[in-house]
N, C-alpha and C. Protein backbone atom coordinates (compact mmCIF):
# COMPACT_ATOMS: atom_id res chain seq x y z
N UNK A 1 1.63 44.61 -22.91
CA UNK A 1 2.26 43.36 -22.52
C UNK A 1 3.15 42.89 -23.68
N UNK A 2 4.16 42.39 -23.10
CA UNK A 2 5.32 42.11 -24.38
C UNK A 2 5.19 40.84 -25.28
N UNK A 3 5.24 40.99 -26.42
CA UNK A 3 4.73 39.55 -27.18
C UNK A 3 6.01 38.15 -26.68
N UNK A 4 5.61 37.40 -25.61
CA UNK A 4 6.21 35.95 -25.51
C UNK A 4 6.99 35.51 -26.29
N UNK A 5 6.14 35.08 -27.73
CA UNK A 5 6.41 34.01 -28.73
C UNK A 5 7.43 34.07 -29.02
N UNK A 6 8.60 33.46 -29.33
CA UNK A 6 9.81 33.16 -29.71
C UNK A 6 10.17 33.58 -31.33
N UNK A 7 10.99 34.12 -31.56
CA UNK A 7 11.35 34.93 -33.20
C UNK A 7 11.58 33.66 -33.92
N UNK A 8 10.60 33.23 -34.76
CA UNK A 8 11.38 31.84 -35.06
C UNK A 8 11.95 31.61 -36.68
N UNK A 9 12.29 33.43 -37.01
CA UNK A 9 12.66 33.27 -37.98
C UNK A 9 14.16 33.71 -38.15
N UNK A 10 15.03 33.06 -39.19
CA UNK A 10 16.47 32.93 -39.31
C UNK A 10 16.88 33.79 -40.34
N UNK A 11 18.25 33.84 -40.56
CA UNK A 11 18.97 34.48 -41.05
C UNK A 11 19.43 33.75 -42.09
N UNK A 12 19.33 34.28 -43.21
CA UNK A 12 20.09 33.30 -44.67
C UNK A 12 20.99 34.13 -45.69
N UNK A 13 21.31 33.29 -46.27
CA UNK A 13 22.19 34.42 -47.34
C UNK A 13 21.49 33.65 -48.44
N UNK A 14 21.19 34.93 -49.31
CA UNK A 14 20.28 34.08 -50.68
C UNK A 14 20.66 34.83 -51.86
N UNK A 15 21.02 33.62 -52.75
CA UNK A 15 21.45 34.19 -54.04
C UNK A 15 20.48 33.81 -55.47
N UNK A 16 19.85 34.68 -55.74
CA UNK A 16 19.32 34.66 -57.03
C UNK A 16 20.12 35.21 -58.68
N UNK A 17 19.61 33.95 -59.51
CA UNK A 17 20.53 34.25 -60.46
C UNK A 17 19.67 34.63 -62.00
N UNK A 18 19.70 34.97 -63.21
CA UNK A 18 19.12 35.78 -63.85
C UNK A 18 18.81 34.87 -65.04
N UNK A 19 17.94 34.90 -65.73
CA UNK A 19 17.87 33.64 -67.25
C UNK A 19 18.70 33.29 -67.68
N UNK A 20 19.31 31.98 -67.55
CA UNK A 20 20.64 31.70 -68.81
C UNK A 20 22.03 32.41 -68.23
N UNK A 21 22.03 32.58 -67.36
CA UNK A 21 23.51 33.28 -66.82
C UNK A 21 24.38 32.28 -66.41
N UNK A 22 24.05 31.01 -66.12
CA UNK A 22 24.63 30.17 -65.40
C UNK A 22 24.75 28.87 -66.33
N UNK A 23 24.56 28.45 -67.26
CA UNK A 23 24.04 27.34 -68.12
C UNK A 23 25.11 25.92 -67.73
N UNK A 24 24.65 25.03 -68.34
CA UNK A 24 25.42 23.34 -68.13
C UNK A 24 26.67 23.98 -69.03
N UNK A 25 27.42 23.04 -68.67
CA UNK A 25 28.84 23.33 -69.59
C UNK A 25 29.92 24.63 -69.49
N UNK A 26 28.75 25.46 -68.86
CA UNK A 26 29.69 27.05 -68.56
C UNK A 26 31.10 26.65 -67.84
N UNK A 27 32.12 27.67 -68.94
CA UNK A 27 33.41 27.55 -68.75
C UNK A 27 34.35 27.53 -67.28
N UNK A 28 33.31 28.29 -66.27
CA UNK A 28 33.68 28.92 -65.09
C UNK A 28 33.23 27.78 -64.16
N UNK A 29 32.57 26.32 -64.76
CA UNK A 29 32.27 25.55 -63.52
C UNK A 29 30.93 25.68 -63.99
N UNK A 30 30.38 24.67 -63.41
CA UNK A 30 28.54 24.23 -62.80
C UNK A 30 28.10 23.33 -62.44
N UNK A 31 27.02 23.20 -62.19
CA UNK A 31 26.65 21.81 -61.05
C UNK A 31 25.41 21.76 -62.39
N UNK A 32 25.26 20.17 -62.26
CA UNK A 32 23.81 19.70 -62.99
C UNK A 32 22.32 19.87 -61.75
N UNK A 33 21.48 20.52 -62.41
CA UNK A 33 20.26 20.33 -61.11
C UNK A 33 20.36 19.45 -59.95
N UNK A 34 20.70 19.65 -58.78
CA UNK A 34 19.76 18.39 -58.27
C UNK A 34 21.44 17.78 -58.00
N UNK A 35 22.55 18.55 -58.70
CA UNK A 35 23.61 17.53 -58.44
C UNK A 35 23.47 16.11 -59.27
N UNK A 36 22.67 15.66 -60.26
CA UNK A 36 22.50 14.29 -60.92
C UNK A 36 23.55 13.71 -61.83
N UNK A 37 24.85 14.91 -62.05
CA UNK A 37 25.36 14.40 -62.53
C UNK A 37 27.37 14.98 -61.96
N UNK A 38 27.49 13.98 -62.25
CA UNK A 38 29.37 14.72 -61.57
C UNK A 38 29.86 15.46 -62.97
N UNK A 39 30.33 16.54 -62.28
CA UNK A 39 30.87 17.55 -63.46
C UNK A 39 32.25 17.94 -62.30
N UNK A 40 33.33 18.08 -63.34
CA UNK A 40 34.49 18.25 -62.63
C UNK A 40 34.72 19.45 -62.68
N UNK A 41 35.61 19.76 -61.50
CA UNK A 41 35.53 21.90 -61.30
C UNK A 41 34.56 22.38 -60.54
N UNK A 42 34.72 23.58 -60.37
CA UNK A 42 33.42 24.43 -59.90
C UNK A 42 34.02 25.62 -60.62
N UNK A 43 33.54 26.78 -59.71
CA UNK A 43 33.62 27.93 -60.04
C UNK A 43 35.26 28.66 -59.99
N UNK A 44 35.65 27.76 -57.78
CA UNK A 44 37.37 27.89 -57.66
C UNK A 44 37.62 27.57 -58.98
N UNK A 45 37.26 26.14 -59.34
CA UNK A 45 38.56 25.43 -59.42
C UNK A 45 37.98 25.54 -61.01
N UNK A 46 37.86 26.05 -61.87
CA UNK A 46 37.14 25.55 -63.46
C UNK A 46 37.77 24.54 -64.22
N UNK A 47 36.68 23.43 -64.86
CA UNK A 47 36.97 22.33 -65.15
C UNK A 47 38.23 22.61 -66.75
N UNK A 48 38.97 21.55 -67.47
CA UNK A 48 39.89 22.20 -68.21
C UNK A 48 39.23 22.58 -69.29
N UNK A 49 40.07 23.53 -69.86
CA UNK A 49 39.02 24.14 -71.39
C UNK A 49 38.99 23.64 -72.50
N UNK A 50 38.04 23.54 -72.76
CA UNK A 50 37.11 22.92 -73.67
C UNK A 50 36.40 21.44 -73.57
N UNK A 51 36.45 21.16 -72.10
CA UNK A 51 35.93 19.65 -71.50
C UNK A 51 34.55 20.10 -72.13
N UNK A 52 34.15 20.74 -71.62
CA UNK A 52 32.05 21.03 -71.95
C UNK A 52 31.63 21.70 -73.09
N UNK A 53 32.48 22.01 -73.52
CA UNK A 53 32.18 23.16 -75.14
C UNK A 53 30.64 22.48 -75.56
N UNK A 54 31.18 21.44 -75.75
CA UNK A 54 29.56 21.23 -76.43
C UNK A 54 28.54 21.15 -75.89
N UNK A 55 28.61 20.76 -74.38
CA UNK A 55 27.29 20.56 -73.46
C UNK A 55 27.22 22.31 -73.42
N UNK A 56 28.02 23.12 -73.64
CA UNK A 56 27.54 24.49 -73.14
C UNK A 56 27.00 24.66 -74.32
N UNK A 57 27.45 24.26 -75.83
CA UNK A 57 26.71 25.19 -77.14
C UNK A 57 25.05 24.33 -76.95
N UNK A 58 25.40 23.33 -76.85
CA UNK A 58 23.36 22.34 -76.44
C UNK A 58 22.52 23.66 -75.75
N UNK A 59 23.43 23.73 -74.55
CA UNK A 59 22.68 24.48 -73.82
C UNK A 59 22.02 25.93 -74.30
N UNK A 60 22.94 26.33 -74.58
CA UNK A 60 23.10 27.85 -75.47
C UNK A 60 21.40 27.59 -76.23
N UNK A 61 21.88 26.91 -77.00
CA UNK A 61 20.90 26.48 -78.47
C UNK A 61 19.19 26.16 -77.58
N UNK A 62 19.20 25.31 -76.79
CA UNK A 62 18.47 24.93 -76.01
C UNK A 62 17.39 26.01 -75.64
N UNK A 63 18.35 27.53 -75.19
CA UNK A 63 17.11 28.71 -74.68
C UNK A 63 16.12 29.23 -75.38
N UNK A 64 15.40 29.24 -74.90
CA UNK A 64 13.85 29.87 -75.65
C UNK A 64 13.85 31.57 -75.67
N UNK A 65 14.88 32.03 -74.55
CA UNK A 65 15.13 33.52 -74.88
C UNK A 65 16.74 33.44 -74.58
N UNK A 66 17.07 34.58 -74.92
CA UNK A 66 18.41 35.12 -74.75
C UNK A 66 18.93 35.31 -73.11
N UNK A 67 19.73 35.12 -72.72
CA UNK A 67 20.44 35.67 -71.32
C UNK A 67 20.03 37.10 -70.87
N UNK A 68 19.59 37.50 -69.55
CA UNK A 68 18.73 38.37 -69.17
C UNK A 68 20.07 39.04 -68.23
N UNK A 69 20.32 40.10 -68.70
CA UNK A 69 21.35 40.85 -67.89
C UNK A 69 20.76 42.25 -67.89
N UNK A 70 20.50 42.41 -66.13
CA UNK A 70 20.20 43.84 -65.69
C UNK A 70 21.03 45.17 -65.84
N UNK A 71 20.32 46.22 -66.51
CA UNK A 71 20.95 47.59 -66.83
C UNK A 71 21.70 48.26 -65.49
N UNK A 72 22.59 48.52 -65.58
CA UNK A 72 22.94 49.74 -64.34
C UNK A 72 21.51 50.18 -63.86
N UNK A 73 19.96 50.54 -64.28
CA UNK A 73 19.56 51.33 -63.82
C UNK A 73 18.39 50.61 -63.42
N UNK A 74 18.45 49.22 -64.38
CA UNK A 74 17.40 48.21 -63.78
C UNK A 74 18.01 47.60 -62.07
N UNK A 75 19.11 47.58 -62.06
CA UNK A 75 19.61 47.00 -60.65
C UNK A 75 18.87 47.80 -59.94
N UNK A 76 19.58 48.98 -59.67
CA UNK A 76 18.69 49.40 -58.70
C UNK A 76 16.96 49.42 -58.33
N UNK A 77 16.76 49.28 -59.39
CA UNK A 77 14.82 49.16 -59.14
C UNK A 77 14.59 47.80 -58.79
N UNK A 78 15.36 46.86 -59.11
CA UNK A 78 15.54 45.73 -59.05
C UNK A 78 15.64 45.89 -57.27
N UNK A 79 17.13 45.72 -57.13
CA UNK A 79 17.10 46.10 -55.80
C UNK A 79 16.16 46.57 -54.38
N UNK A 80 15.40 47.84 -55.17
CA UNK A 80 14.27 48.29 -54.25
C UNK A 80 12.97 47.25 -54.56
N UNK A 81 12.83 46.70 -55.63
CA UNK A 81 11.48 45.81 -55.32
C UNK A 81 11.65 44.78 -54.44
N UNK A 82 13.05 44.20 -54.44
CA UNK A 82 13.27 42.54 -53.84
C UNK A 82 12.55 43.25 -51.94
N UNK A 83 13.63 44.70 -51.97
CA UNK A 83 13.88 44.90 -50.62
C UNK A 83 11.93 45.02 -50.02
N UNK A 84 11.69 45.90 -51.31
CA UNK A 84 9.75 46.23 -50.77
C UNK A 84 9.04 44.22 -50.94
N UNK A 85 9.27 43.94 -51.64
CA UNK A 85 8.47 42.67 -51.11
C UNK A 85 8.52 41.77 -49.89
N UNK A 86 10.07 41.98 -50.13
CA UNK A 86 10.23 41.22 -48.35
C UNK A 86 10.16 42.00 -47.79
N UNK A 87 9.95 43.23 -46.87
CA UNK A 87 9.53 43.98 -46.58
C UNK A 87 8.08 44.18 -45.59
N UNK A 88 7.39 43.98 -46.66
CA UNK A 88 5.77 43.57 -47.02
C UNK A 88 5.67 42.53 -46.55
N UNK A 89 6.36 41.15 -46.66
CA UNK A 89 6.28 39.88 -46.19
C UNK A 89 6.39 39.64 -44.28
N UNK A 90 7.80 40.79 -43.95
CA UNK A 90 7.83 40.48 -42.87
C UNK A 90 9.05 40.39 -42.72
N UNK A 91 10.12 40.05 -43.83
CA UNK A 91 11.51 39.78 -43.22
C UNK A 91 12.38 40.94 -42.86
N UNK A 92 13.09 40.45 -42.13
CA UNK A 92 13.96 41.56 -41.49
C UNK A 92 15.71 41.35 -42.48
N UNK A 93 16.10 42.61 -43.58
CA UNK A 93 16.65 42.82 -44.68
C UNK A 93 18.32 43.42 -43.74
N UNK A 94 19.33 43.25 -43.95
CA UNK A 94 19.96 43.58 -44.28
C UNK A 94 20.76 44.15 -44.75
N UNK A 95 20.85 43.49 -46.03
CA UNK A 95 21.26 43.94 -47.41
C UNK A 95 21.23 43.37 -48.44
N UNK A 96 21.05 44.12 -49.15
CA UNK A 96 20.44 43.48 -50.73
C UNK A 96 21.60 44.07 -52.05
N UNK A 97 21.98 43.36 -52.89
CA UNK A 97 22.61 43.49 -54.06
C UNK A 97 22.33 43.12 -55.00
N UNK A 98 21.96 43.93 -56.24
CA UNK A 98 22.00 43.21 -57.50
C UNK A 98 22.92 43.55 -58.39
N UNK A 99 23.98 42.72 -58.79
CA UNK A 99 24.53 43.02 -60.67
C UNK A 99 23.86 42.50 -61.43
N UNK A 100 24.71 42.37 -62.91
CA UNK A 100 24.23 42.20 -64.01
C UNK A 100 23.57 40.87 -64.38
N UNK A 101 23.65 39.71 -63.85
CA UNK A 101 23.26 38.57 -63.49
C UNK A 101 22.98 38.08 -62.43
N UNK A 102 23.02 38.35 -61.50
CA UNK A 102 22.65 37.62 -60.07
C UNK A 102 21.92 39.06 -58.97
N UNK A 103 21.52 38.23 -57.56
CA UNK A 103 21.72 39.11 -56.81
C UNK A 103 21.56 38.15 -55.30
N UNK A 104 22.15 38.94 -54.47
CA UNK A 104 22.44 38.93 -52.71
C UNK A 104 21.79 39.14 -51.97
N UNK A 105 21.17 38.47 -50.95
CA UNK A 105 20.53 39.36 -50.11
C UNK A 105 20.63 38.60 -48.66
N UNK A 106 20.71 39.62 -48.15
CA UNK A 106 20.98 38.82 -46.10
C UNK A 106 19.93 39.38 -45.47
N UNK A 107 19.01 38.39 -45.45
CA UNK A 107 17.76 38.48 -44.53
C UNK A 107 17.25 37.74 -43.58
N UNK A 108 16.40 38.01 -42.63
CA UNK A 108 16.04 36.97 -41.61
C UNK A 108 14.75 36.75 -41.83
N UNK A 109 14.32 35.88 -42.25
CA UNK A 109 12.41 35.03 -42.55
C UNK A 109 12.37 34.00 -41.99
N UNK A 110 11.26 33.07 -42.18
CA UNK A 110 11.04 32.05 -41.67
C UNK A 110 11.32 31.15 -42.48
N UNK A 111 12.07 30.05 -41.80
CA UNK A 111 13.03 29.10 -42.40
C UNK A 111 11.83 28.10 -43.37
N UNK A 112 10.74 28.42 -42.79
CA UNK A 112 9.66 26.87 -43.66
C UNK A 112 9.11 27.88 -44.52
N UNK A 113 9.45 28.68 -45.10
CA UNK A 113 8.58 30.23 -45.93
C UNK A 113 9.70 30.86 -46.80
N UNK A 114 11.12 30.46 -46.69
CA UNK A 114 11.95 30.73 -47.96
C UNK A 114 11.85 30.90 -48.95
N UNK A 115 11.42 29.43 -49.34
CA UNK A 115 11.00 29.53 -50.99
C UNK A 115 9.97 30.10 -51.27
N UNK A 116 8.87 30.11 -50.76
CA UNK A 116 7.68 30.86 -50.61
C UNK A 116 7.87 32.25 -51.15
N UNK A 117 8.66 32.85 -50.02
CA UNK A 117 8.80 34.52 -49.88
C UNK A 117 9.67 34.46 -51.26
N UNK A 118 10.59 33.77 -51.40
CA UNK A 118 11.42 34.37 -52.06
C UNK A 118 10.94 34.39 -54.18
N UNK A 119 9.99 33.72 -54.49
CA UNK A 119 9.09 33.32 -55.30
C UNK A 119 8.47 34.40 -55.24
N UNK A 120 7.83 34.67 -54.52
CA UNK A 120 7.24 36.10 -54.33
C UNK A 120 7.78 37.59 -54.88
N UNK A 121 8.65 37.48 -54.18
CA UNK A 121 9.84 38.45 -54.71
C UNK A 121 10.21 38.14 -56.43
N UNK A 122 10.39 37.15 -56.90
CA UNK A 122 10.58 37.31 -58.34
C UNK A 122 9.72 37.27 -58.81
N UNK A 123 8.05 37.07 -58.76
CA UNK A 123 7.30 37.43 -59.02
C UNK A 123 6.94 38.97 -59.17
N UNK A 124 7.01 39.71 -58.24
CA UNK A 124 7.42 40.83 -57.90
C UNK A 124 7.79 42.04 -58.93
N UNK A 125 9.05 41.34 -58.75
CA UNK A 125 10.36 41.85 -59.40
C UNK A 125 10.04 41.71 -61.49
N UNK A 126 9.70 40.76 -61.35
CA UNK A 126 9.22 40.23 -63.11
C UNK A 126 7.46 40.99 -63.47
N UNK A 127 6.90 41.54 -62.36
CA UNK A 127 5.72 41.63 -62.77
C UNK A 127 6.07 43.46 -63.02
N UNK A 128 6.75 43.75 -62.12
CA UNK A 128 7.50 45.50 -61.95
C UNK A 128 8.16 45.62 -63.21
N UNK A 129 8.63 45.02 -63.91
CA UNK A 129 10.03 44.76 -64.92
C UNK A 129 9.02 44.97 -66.23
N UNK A 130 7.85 44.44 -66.54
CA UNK A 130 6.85 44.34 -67.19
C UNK A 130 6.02 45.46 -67.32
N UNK A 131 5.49 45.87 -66.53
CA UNK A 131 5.34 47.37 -66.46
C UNK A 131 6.43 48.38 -66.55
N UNK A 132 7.57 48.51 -66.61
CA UNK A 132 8.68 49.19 -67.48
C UNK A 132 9.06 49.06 -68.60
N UNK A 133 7.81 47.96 -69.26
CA UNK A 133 8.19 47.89 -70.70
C UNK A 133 9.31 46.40 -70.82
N UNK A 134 9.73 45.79 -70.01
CA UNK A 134 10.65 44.73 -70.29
C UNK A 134 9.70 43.35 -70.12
N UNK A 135 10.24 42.71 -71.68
CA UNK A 135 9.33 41.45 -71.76
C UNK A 135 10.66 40.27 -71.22
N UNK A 136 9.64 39.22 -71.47
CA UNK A 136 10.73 37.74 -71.44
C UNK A 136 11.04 37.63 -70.06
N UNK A 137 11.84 36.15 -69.96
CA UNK A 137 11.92 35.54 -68.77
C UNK A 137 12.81 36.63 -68.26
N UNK A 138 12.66 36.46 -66.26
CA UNK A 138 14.00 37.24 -65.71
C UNK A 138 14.97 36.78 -64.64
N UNK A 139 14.67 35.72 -64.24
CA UNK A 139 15.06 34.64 -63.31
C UNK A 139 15.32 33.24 -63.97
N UNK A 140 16.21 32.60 -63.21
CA UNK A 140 16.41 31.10 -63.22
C UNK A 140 15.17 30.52 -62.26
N UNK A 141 15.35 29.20 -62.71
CA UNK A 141 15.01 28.63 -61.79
C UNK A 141 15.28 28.18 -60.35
N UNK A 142 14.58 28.11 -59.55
CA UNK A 142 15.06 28.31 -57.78
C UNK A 142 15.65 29.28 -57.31
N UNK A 143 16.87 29.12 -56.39
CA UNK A 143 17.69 30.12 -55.63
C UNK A 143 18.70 29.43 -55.12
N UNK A 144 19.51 29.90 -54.17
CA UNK A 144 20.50 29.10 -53.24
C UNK A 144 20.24 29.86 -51.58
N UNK A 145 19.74 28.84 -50.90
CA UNK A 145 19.67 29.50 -49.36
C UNK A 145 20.83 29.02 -48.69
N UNK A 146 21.80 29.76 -48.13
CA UNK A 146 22.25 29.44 -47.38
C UNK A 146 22.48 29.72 -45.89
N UNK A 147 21.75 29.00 -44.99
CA UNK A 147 21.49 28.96 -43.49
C UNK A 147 23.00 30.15 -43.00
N UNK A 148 22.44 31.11 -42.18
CA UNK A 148 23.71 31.69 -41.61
C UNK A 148 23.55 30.93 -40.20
N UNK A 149 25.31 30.89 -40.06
CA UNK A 149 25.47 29.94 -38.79
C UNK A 149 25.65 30.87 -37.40
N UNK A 150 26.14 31.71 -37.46
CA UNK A 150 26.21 32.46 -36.31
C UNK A 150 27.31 34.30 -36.65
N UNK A 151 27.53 34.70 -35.58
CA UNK A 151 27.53 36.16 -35.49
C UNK A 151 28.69 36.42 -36.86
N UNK A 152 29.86 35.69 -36.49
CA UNK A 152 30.87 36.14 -37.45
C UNK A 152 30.77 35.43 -39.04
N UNK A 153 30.06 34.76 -39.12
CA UNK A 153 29.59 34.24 -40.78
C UNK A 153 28.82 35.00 -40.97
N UNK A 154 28.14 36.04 -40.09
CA UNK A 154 26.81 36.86 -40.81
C UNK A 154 27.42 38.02 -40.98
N UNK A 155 28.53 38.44 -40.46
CA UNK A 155 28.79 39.69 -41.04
C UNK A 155 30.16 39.23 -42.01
N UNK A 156 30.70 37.96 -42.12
CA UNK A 156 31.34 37.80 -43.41
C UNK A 156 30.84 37.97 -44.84
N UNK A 157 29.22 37.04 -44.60
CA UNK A 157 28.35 37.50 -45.86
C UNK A 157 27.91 39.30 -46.25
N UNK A 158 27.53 39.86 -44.84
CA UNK A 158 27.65 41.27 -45.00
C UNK A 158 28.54 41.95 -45.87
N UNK A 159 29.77 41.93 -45.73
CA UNK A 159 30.98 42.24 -46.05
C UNK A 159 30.81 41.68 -47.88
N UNK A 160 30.99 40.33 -47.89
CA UNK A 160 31.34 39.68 -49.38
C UNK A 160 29.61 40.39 -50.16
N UNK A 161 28.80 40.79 -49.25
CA UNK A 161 27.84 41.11 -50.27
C UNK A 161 27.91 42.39 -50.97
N UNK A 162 28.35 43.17 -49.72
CA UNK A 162 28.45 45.04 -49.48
C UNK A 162 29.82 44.64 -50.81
N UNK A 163 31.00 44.15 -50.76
CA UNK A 163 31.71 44.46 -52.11
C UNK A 163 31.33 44.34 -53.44
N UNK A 164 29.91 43.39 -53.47
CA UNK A 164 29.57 43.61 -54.78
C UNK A 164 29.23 44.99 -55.73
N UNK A 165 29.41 45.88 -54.46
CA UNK A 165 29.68 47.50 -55.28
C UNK A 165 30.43 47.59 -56.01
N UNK A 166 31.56 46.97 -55.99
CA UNK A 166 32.94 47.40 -56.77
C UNK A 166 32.97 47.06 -57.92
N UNK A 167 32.18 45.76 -58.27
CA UNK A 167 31.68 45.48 -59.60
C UNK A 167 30.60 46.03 -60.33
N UNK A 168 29.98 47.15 -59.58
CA UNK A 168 29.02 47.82 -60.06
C UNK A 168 27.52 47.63 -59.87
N UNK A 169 27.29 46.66 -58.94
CA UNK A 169 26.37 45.86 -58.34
C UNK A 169 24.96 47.29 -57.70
N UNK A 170 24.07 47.25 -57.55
CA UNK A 170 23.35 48.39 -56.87
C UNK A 170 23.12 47.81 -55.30
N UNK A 171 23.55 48.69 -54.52
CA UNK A 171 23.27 48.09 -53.51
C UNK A 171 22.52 48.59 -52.30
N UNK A 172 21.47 48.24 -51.77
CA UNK A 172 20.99 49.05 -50.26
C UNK A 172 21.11 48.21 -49.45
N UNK A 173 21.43 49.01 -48.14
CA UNK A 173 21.80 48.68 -46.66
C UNK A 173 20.71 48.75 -45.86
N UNK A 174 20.58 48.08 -44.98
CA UNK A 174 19.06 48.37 -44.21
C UNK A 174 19.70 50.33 -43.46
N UNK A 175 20.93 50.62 -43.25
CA UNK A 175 21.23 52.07 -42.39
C UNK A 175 20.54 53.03 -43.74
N UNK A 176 20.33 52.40 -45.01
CA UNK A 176 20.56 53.62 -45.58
C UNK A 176 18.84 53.39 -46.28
N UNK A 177 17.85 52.20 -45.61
CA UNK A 177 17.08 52.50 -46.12
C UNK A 177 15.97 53.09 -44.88
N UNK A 178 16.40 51.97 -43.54
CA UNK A 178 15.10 52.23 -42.81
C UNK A 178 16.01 53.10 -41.75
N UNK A 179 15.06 53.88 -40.87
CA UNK A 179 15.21 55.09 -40.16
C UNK A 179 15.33 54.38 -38.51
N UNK A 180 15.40 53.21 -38.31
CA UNK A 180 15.93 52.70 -37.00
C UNK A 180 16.47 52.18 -36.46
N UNK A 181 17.18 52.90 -35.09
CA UNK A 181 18.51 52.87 -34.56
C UNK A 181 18.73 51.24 -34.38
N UNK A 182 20.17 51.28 -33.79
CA UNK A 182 20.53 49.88 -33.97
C UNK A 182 21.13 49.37 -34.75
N UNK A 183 22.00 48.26 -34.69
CA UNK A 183 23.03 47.28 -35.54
C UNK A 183 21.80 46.85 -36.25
N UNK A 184 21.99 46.97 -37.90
CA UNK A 184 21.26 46.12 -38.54
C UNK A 184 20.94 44.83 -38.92
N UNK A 185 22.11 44.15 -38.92
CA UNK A 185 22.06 42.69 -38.24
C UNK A 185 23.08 42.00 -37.36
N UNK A 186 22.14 42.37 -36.09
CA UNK A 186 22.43 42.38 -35.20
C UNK A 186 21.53 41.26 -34.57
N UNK A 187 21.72 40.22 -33.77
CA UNK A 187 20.53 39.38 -33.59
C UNK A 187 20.33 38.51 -33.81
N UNK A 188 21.44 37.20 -34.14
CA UNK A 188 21.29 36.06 -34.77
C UNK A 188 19.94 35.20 -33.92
């Protein structure tokens, strides 16, 4: 008999970012936690140079470790743990990217279990990293979820994630990891 219950889990685009990669004052734009404070610019638009110099050297000075940037060879292991924990959890993957500071991933979980799962996963990912011999922090704090809205925003994120190859990013596809047929996200 066919299971009833309604899929009641969604599709997000989630970006995790790496210790210190992102700091207050950074030249390229940033937001204060929480948004608490107006900072002019973003990332388009970067605020003029040398507005933050000093809120960025505070910051700098401020870290308890150095900026955590993944090896060419850590991405990929990187990569395969995020994909095996969610996995394990239940979500239905995508695609996953990591470079040298951040990483991508387009998955479908349950919208009240985000942060949850995704905590998990850097747990994960930092406890795997540790057993390879790598100490110190490896994540920021939180993530960024962003709700996918429907068919053609989900394969725009597809697309803007899948190019993070070109920067050297490691990347797996759900075609090239799991063995069944079908559009991989396919299914909003």
């Amino acid at each position: 008999m066919p299971d009833s219950q309604p899929d009641r889990r969604r599709w997000f685009h989630i970006i995790l970012t790496t210790y210190g990669a992102w700091l207050p004052g950074d030249p390229r734009g940033f937001r204060t936690r929480h948004h608490r404070d107006h900072v002019d610019g973003d990332y388009k638009s970067p605020p003029p140079a040398g507005l933050y110099d000093g809120l960025h050297r505070s910051a700098r000075a401020a870290q308890c470790e150095s900026t955590r940037t993944f090896t060419p060879a850590q991405r990929t292991l990187v990569a395969q743990w995020l994909w095996e924990r969610l996995d394990g959890l239940g979500a239905m993957i995508a695609i996953v990217t990591v470079a040298g500071r951040h990483a991508h991933l387009l998955v479908k979980l349950p919208a009240d279990k985000t942060r949850s799962w995704v905590g998990h996963c850097k747990r994960h990912v930092t406890f795997s990293l540790k057993l390879q011999g790598v100490t110190g922090r490896v994540w920021a704090k939180g993530a960024k979820f962003v709700p996918v809205e429907d068919r053609g925003h989900q394969l725009n994120v597809y697309r803007y994630i899948e190019r993070h190859a070109e920067q050297g990013a490691a990347v797996l596809r759900y075609r090239d990891v799991a063995n069944g047929p079908g559009d991989a996200i396919a299914g909003l």
